[in-house]
C-alpha atoms as a PDB file:
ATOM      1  CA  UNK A   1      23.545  28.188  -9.120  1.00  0.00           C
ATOM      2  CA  UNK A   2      23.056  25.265  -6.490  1.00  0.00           C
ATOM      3  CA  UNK A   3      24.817  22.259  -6.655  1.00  0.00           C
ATOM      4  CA  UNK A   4      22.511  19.064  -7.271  1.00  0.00           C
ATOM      5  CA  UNK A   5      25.073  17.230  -5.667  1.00  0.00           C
ATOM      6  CA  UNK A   6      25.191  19.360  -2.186  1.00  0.00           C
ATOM      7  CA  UNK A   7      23.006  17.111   0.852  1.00  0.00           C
ATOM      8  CA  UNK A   8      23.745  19.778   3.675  1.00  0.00           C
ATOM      9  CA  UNK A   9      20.232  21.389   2.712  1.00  0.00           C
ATOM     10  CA  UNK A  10      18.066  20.572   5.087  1.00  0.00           C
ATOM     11  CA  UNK A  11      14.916  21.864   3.647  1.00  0.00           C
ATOM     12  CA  UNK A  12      15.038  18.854   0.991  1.00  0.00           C
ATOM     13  CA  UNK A  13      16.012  16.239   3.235  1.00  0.00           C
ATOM     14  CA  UNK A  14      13.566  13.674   4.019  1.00  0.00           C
ATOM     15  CA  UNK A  15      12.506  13.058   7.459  1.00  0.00           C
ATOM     16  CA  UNK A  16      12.442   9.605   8.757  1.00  0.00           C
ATOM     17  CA  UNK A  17      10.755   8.822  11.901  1.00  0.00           C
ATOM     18  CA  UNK A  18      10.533   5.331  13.572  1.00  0.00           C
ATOM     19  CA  UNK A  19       7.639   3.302  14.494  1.00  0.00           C
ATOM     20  CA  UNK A  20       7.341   0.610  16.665  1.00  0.00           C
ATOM     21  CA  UNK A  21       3.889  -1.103  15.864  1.00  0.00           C
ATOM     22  CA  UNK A  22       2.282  -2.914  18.710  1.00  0.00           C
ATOM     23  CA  UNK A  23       1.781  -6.015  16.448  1.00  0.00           C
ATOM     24  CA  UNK A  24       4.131  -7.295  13.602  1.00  0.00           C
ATOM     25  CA  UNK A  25       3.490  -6.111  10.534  1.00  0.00           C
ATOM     26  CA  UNK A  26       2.942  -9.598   9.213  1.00  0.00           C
ATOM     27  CA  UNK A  27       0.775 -10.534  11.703  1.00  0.00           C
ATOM     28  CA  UNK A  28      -1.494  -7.249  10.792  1.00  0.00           C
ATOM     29  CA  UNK A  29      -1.571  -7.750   7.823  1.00  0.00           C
ATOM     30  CA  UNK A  30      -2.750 -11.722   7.614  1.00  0.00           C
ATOM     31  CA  UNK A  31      -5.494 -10.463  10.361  1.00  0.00           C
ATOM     32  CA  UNK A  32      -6.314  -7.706   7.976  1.00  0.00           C
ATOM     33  CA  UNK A  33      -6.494 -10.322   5.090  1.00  0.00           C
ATOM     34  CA  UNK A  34      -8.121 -13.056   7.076  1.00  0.00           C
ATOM     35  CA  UNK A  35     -11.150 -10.581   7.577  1.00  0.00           C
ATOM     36  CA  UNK A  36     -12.032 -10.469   3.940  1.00  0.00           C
ATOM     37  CA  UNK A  37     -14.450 -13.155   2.715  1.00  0.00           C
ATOM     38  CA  UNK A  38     -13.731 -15.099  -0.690  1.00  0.00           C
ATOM     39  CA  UNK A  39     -14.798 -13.376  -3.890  1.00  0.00           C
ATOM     40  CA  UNK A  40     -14.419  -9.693  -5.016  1.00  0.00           C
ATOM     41  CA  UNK A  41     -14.111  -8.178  -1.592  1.00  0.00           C
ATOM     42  CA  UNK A  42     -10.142  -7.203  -2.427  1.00  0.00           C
ATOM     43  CA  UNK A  43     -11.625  -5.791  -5.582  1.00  0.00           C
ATOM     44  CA  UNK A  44     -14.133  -3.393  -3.761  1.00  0.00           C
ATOM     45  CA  UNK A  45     -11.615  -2.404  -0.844  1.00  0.00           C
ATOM     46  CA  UNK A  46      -9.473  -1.164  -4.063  1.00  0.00           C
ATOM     47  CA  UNK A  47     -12.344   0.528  -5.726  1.00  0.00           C
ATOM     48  CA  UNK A  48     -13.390   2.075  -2.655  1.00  0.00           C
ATOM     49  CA  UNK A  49      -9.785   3.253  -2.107  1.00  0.00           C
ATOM     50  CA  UNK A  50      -9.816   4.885  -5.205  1.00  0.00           C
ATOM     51  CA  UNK A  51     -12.259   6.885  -5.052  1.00  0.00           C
ATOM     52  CA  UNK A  52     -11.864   7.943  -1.324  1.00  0.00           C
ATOM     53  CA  UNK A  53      -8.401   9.607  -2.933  1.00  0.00           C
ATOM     54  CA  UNK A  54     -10.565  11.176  -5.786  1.00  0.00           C
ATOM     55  CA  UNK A  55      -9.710   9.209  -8.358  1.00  0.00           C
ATOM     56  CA  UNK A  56     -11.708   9.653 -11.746  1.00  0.00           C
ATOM     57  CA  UNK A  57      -9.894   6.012 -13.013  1.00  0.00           C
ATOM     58  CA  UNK A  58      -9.379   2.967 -12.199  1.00  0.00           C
ATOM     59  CA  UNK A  59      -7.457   0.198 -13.654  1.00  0.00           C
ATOM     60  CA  UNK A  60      -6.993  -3.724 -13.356  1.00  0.00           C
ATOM     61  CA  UNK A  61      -3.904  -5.357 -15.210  1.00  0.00           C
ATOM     62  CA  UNK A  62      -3.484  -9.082 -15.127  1.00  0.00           C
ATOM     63  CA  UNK A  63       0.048  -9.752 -15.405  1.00  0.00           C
ATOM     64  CA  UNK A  64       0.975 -13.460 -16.232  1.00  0.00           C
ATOM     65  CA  UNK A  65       4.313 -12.801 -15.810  1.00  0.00           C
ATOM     66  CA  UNK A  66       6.104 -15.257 -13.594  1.00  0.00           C
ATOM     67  CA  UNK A  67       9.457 -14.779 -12.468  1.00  0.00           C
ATOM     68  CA  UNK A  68      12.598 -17.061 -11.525  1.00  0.00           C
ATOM     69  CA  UNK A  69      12.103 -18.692  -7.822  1.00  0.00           C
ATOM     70  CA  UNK A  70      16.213 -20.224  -7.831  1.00  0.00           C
ATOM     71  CA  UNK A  71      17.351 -17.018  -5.725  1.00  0.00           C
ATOM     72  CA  UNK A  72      14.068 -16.195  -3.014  1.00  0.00           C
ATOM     73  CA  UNK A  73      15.079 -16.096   0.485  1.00  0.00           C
ATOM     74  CA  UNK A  74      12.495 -18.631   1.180  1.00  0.00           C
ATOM     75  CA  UNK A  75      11.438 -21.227  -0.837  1.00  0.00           C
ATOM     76  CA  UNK A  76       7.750 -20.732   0.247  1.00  0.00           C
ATOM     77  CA  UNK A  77       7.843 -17.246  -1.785  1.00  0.00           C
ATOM     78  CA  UNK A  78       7.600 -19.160  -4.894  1.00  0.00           C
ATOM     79  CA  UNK A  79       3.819 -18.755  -5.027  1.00  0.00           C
ATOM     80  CA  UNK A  80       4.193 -15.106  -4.813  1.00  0.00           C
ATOM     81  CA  UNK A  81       6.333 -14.613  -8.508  1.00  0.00           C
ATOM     82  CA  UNK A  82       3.242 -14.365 -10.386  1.00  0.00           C
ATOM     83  CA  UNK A  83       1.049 -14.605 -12.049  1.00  0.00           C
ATOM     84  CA  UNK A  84      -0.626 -11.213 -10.518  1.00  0.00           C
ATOM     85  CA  UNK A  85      -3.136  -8.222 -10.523  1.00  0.00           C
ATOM     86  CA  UNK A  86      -2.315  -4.790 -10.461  1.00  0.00           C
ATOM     87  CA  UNK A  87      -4.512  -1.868  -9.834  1.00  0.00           C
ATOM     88  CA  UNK A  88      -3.762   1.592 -10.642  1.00  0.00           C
ATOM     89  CA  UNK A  89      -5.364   4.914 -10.080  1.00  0.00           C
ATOM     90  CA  UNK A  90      -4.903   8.237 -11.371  1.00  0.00           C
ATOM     91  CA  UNK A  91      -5.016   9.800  -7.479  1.00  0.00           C
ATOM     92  CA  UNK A  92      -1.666  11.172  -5.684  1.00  0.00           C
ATOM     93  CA  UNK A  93      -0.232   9.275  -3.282  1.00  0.00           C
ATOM     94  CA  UNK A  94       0.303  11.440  -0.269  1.00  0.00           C
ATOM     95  CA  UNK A  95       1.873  12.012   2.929  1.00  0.00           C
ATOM     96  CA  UNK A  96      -0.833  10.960   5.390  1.00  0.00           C
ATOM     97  CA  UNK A  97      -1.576   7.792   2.888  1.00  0.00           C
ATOM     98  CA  UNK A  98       1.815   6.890   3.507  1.00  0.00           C
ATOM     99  CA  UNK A  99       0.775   7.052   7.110  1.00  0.00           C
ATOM    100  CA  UNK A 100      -1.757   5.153   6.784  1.00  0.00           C
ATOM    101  CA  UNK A 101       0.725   1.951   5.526  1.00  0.00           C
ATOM    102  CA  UNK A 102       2.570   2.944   8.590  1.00  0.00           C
ATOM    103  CA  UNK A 103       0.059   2.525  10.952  1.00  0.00           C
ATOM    104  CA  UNK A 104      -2.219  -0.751   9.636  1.00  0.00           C
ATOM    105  CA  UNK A 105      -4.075  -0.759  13.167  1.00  0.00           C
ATOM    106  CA  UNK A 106      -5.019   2.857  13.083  1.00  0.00           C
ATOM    107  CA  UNK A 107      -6.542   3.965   9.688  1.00  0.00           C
ATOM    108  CA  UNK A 108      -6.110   7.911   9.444  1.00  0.00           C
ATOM    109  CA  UNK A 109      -9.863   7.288   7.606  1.00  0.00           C
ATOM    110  CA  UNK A 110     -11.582   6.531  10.714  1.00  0.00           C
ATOM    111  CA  UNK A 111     -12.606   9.971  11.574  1.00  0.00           C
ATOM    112  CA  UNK A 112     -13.719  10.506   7.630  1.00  0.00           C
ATOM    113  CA  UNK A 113     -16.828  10.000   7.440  1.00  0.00           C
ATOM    114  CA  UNK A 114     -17.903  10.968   3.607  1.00  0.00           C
ATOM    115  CA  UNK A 115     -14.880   8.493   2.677  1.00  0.00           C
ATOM    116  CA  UNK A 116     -16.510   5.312   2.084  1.00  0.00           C
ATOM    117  CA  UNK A 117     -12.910   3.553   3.782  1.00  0.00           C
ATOM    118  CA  UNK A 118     -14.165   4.644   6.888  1.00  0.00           C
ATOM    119  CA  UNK A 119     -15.971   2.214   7.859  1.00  0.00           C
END
C-alpha cells in the first residue's frame, strides 16, 4: 500500500519551470486590456474562449458581493472587492492553457487556425 504522505515520488511531483517575460506582467496585461473597445468585447473574447476549448456551456454570474477593503495592500484595490462577473465553462483547463497565462505575448492559439482565438 503507498503512503499518501511519501513526496520522494517523482512521477507525481509537479514540475515548475521559470519564466522571465520580456514585459511585466502588469504592463501586458493593461496593453492587452487597453486594446479592447467599450461594450461587450470582454464578453465575446470569453465566449470565443469557450468554445475554442469545446465547451457546450457557458455561464455569466453577477456577484454583488463586496468584500472588506480595511486589510488590501493598497488602498487603490478597493475598487476591485466587488461587485463582479464570473464566467464559467464546462471545458478542462489544461496544460498548454496554463501556458498560455504564462506567456500573455505569445498565444499558443496563433498557429490554430479553426479556433476562432486565433486571430
Amino acid at each position: 500500500m503507498e503512503n499518501p504522505n511519501d513526496t520522494s515520488s517523482s512521477s507525481s511531483a509537479p514540475v515548475i519551470e521559470c519564466y522571465n517575460p520580456d514585459q511585466p506582467y502588469t504592463a501586458r496585461l493593461k496593453k492587452i486590456l487597453d486594446d479592447y473597445p467599450d461594450g461587450t468585447q470582454v464578453l465575446r473574447e470569453i465566449i470565443q474562449n469557450s468554445d475554442d476549448a469545446g465547451s457546450t456551456r457557458q455561464e455569466f454570474i453577477l456577484d454583488y458581493n463586496t468584500y472588506d477593503t480595511e486589510h488590501l495592500l493598497d488602498k487603490k484595490l478597493a475598487r476591485y472587492q466587488g461587485p463582479a462577473l464570473l464566467a464559467l465553462n464546462d471545458s478542462l483547463f489544461r496544460d498548454k492553457d496554463f501556458e498560455s497565462l504564462i506567456r500573455l505575448e505569445d498565444s499558443v492559439k496563433k498557429d490554430e487556425f479553426e479556433k476562432i482565438g486565433c486571430k
